[in-house]
Protein backbone atom coordinates (compact mmCIF):
# COMPACT_ATOMS: atom_id res chain seq x y z
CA UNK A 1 -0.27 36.39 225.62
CA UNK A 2 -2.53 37.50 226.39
CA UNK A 3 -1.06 39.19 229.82
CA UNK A 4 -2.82 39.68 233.30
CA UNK A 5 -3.95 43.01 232.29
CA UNK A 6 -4.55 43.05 228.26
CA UNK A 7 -6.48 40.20 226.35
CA UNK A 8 -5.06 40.94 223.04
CA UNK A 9 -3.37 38.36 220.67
CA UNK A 10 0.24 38.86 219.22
CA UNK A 11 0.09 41.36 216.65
CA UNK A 12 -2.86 43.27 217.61
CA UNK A 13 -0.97 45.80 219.02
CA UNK A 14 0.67 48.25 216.81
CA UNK A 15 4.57 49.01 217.45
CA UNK A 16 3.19 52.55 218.73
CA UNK A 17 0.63 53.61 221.40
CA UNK A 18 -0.88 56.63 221.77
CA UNK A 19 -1.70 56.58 225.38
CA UNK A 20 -4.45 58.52 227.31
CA UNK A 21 -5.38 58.02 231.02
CA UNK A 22 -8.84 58.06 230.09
CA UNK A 23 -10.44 54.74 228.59
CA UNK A 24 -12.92 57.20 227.18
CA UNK A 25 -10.58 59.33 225.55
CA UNK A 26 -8.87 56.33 223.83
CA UNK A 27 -12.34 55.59 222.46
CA UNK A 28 -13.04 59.11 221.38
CA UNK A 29 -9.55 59.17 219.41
CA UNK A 30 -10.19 56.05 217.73
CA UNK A 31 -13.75 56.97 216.55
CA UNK A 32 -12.75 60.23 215.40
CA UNK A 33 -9.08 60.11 213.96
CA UNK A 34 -8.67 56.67 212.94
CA UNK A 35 -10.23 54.15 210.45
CA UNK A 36 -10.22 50.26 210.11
CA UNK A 37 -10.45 50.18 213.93
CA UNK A 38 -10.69 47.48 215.96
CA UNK A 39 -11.13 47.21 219.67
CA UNK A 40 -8.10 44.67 221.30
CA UNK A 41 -8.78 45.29 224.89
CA UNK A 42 -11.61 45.53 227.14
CA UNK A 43 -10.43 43.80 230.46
CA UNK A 44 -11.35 46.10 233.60
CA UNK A 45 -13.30 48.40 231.08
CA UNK A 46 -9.77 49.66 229.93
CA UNK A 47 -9.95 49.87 226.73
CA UNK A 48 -7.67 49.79 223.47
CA UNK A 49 -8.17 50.02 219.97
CA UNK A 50 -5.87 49.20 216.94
CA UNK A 51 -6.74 51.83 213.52
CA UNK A 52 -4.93 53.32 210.44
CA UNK A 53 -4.12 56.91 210.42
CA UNK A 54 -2.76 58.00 207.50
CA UNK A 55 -1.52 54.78 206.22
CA UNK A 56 0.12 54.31 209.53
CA UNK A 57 -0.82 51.67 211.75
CA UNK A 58 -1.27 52.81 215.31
CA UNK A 59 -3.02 51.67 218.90
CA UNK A 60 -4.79 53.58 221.09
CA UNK A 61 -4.97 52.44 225.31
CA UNK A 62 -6.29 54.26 227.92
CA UNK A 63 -3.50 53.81 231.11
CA UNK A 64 -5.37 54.74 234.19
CA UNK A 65 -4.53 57.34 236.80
CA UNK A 66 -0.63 57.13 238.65
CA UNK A 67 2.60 55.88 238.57
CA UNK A 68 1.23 52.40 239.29
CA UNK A 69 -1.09 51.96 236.67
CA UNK A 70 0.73 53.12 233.84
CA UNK A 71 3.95 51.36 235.29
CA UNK A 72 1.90 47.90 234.55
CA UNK A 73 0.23 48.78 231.07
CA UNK A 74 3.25 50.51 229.49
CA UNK A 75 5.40 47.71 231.29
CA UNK A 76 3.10 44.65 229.16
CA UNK A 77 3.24 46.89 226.22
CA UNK A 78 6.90 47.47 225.77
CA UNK A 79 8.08 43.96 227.22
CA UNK A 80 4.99 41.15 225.88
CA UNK A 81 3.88 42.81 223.00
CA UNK A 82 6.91 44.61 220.87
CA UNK A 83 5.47 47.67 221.37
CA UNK A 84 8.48 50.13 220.20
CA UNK A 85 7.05 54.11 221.47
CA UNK A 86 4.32 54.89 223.91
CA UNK A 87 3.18 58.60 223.43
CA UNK A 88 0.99 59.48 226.64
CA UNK A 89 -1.54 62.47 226.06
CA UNK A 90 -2.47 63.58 229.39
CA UNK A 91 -4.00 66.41 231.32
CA UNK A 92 -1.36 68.93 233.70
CA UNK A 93 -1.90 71.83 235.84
CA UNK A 94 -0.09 74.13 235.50
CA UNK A 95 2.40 75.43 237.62
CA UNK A 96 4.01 77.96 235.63
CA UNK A 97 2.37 81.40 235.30
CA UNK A 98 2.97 81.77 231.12
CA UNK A 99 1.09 78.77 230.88
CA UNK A 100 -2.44 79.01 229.49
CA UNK A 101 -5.63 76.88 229.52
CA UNK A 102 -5.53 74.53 226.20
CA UNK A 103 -1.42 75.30 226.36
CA UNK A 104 0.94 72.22 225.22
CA UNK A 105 3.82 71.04 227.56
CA UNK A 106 6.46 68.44 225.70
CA UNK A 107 7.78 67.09 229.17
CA UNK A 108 11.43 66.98 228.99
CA UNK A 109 11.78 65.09 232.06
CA UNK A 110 9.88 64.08 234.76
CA UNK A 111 10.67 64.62 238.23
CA UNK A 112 8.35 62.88 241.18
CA UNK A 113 6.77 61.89 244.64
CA UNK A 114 6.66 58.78 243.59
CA UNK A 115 8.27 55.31 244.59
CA UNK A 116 8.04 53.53 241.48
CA UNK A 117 11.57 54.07 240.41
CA UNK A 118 13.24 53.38 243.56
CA UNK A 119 13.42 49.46 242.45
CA UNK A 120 15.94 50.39 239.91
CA UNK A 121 18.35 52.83 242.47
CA UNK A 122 20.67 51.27 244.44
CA UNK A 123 22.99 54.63 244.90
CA UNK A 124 21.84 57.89 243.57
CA UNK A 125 18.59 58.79 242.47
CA UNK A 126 17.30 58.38 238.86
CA UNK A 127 16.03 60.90 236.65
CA UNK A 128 13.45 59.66 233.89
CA UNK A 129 13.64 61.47 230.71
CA UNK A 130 12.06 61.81 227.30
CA UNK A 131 13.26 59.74 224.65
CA UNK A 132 14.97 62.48 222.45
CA UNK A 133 13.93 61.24 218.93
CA UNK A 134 10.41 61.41 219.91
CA UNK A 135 10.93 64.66 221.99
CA UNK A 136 12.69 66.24 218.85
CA UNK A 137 9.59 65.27 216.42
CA UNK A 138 7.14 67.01 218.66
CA UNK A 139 8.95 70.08 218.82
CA UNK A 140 9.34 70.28 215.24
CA UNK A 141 5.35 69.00 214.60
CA UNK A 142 4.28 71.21 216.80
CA UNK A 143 5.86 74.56 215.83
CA UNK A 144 4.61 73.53 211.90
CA UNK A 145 1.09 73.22 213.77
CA UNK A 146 1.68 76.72 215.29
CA UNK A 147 0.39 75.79 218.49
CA UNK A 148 1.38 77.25 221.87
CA UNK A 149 3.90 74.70 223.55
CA UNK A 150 6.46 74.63 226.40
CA UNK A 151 9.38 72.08 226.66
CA UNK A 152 10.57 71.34 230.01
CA UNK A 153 10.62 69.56 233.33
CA UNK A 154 7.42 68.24 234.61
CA UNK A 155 6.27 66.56 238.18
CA UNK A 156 4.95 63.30 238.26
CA UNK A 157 2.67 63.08 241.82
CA UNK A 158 1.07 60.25 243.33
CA UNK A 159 -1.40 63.07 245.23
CA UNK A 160 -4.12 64.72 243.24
CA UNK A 161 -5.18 66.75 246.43
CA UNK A 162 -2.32 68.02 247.98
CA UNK A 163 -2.74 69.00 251.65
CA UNK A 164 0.36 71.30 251.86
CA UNK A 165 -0.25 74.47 248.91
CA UNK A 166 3.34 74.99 249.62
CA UNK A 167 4.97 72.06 247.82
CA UNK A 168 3.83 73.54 244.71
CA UNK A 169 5.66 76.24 245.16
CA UNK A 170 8.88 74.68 245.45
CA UNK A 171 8.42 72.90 242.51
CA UNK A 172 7.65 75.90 240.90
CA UNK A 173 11.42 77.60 242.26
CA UNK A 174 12.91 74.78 240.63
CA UNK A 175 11.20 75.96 236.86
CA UNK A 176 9.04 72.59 236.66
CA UNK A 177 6.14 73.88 234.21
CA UNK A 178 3.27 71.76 235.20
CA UNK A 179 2.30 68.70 237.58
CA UNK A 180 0.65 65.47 236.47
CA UNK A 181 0.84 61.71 237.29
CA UNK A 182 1.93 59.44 235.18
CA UNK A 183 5.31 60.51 233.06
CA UNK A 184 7.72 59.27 235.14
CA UNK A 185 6.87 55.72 235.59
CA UNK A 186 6.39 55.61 231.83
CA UNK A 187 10.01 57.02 231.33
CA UNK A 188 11.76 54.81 233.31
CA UNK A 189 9.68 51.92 232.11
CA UNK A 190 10.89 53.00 228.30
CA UNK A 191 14.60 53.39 230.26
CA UNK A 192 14.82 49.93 231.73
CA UNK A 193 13.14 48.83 228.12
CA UNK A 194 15.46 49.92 225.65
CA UNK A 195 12.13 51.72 224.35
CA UNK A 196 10.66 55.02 223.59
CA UNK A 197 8.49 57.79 225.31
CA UNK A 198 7.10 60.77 225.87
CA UNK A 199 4.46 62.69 227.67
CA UNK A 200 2.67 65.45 225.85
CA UNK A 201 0.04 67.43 227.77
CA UNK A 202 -2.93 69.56 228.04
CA UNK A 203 -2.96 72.73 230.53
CA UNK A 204 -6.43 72.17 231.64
CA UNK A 205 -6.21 73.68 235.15
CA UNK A 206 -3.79 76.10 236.93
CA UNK A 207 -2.58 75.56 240.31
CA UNK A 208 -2.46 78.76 242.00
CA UNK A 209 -5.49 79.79 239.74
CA UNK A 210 -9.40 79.00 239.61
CA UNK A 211 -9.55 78.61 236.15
CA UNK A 212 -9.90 75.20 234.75
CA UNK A 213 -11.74 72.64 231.85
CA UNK A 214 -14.60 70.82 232.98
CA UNK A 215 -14.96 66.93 232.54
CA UNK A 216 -15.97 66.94 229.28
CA UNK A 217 -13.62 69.34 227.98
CA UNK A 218 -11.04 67.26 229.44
CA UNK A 219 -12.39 64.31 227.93
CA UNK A 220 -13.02 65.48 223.97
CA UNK A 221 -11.57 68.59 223.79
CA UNK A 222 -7.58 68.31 223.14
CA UNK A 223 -7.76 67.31 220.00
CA UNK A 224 -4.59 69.73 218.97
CA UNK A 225 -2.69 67.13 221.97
CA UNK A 226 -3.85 64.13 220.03
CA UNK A 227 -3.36 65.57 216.38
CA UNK A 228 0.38 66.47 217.27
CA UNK A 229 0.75 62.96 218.91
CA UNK A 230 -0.53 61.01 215.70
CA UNK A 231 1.44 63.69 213.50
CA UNK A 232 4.78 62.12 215.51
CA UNK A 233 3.71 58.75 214.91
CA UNK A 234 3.56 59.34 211.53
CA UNK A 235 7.88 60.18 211.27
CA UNK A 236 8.81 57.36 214.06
């Protein structure tokens, strides 16, 4: 310590992350839901903060955008510095047509586009799931917070804009609720770890829709996403 990609010393990192792509949005969750914070990362203006909610000790790191990025942060995290549970809170479109804007998706599993797995599969093709403790502890947080949440399979693509409209569509045949870009390198990450995960998102745009949440929005305006996250950290 410290790694290639995080400056912080041993034990500045709590045994939980809450994990946002967004540097930003890692700041705006430590200024606004935890106390006693301190900031343990600021290498390639990514940064990560170590609070107290509730009594709880928990960190806060943004991962960057992809498969990639979050495969080398949550890789550090879980294998250099103990780190036990990642929780990402991301951004999804939706893909589904009972999803809403401001909707909650607990991804289940995490199906993908991407490559990152494929060092891991020699016969057979992996599929990256939710750890089930933390899955279970969301679904129970969340229906005592009342909010409107989905459970279920989710795409993990390394393409924000897709030429062909009509891969989205056979996604959506196969019942996967909502596309992002992260979740599955962080699941098998906590797979080949012995560790914990899970993804819980934000509808903030639909596919085959117009409607969507503008920057800012995206940025400081899930704070139901974050207060379920912190509300599982709380149990784990």
């Amino acid at each position: 310590m410290p790694t290639v990609h995080i400056e912080a010393s041993k034990g500045e990192i709590a045994d939980l992350v809450i994990m946002p792509g967004d540097p930003l949005r890692a700041k705006y969750i430590a200024d606004n839901f935890l106390c006693n914070v301190f900031c343990f990362n600021k290498l390639r203006n990514n940064l990560g903060f170590t609070g107290i909610y509730q009594g709880r000790k928990v960190s806060v790191m943004g991962s960057g955008m992809g498969c990639p990025s979050i495969g080398i942060y949550s890789y550090e995290l879980y294998n250099f510095y103990g780190v036990e549970s990642i929780i990402r809170v991301g951004t999804a479109g939706a893909l589904c047509g009972k999803l809403q804007l401001k909707n909650i998706v607990l991804a289940q599993g995490a199906c993908t586009d991407s490559n990152y797995a494929l060092q891991y599969n020699k016969y057979g093709c992996f599929a990256p799931i939710a750890s089930y403790e933390l899955l279970t502890l969301a679904f129970n947080q969340a229906k005592k917070m009342k909010l409107d949440f989905s459970v279920g399979n989710v795409f993990s693509s390394d393409i924000f804009y897709q030429d062909d409209k009509e891969f989205y569509r056979s996604w959506e045949k196969l019942g996967v609720l909502a596309i992002e870009m992260e979740s599955s390198a962080l699941y098998t990450n906590a797979a080949v770890s012995g560790k914990k995960a899970l993804s819980i998102l934000t509808i903030t745009d639909h596919i085959f829709a117009a409607s969507k949440l503008t920057s800012k929005e995206r940025e400081q305006g899930l704070n139901d996403m974050i207060r379920l996250a912190l509300g599982v950290s709380l149990d784990c």
